[in-house]
Protein backbone atom coordinates (compact mmCIF):
# COMPACT_ATOMS: atom_id res chain seq x y z
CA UNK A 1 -9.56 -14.02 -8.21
CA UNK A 2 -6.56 -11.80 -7.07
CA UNK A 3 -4.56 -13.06 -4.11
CA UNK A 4 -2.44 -10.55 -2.69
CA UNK A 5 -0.51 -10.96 0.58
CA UNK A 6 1.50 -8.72 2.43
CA UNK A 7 5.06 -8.92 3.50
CA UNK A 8 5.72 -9.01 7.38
CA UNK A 9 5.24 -5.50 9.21
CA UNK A 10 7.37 -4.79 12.28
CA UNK A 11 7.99 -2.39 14.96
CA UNK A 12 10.53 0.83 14.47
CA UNK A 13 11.43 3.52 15.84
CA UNK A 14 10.11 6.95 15.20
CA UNK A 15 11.98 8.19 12.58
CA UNK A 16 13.24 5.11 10.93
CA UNK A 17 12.40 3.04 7.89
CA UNK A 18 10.63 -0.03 7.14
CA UNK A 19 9.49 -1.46 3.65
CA UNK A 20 6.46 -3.44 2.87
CA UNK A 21 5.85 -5.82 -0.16
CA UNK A 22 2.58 -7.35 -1.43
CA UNK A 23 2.74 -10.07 -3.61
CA UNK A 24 0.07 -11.13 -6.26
CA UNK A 25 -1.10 -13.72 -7.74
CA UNK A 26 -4.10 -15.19 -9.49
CA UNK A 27 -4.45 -12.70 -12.74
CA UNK A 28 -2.44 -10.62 -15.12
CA UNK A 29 -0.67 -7.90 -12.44
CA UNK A 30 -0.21 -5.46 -14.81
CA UNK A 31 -4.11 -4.95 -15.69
CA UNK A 32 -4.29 -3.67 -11.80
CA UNK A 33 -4.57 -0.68 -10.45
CA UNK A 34 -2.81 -1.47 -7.04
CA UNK A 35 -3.25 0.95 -3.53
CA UNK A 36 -2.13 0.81 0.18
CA UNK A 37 -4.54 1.49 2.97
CA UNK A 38 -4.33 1.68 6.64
CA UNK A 39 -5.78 1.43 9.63
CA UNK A 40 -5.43 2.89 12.78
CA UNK A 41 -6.59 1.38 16.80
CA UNK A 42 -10.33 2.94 16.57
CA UNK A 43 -10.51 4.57 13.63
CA UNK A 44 -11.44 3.89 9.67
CA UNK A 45 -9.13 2.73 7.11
CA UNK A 46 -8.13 4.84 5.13
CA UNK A 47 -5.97 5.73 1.84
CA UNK A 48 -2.34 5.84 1.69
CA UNK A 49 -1.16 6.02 -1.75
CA UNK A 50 -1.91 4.02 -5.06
CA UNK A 51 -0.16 3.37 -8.29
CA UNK A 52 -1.30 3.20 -11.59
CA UNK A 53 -0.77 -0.34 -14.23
CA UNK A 54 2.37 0.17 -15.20
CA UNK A 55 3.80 2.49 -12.80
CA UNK A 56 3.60 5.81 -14.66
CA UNK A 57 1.37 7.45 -12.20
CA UNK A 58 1.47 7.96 -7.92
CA UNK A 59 -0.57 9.52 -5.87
CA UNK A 60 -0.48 9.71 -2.29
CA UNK A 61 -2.45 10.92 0.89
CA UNK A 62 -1.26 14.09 2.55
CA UNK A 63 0.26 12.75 5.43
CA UNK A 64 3.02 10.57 4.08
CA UNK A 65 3.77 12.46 1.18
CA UNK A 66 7.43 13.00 0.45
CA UNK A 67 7.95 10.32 3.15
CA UNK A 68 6.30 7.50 1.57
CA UNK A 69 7.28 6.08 -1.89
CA UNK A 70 5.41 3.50 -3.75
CA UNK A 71 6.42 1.42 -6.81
CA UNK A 72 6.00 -1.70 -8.45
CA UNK A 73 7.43 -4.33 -10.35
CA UNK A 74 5.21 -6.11 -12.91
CA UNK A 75 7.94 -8.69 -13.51
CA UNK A 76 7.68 -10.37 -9.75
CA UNK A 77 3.66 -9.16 -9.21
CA UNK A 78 4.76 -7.17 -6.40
CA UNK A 79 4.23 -4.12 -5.47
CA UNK A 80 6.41 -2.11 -3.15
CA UNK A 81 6.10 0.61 0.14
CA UNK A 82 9.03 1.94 0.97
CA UNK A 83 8.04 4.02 4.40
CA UNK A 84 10.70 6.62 5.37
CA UNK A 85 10.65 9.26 8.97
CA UNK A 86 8.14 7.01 10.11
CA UNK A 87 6.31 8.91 13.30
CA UNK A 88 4.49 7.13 15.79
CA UNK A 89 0.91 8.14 14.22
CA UNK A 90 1.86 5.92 11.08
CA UNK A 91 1.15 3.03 13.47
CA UNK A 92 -1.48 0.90 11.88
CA UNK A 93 -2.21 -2.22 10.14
CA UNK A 94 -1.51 -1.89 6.22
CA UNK A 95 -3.65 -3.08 3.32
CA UNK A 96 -2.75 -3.68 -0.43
CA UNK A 97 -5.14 -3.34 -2.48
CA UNK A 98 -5.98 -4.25 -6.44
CA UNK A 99 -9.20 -2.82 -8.42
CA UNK A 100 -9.18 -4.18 -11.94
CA UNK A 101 -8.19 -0.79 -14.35
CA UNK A 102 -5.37 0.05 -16.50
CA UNK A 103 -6.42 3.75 -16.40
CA UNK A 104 -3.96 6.20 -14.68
CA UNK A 105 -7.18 8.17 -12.48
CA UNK A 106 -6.41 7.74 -8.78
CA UNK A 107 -8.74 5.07 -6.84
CA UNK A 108 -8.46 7.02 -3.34
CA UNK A 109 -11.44 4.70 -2.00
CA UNK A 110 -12.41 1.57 -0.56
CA UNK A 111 -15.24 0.93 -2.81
CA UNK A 112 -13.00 1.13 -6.00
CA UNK A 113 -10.91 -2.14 -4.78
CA UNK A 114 -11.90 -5.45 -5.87
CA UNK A 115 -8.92 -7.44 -3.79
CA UNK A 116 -7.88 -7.39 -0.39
CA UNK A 117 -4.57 -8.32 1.67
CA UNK A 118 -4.85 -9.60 4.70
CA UNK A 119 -2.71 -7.02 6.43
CA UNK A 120 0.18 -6.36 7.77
CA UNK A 121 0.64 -4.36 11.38
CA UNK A 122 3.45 -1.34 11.77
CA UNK A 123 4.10 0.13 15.19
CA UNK A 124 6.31 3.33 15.68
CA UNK A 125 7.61 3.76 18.59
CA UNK A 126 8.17 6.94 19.85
């Protein structure tokens, strides 16, 4: 079993920055694959970005690319989302996520996770 929980969210204003952490513990860090998800009032969760074992590869969803940065550190089990020009349609509740693979292939959905954070809410005000 992978525990994995999720650092505080917060509210912010549209355009400003906020930085989530998700913490794991239970098994070896660095033999998961570990992702962000989110989910907005009334609609499905969905993929935000994901990061490969050891950090090498990133891969994120359309919509927060180039504002978004993920990263990890193997060291302290955490991994890392750093959330820059945050608009109000980022508001959801965030997910980290850990599927068991040391490959560097992206894991884009759901299905492919084998751990679960509770979650963690962000509202951007606009």
């Amino acid at each position: 079993q992978v525990q994995l929980v999720e650092s505080e969210g917060g509210l912010v204003q549209a355009g400003g920055s906020l930085r989530l952490s998700c913490a794991a513990s239970g098994r070896t860090f660095s033999n998961y694959f570990m992702g962000w998800f989110r989910q907005a009032p009334g609609k499905e969760r969905e993929f935000v970005t994901g990061i490969s074992w050891n950090g090498g590869s990133t891969y994120y969803a359309d919509s927060v690319k180039g504002r978004f940065t993920i990263s990890r550190d193997n060291a302290k089990n955490t991994v890392y989302l750093q959330m820059n020009s945050l608009k109000p349609e980022d508001t959801a509740v965030y997910y980290c996520a850990a599927r068991y693979y040391t490959g560097s292939n992206s894991r884009r959905t759901i299905n492919e996770y084998d751990y679960w954070g509770q979650g963690t809410r962000v509202t951007v005000s606009s």
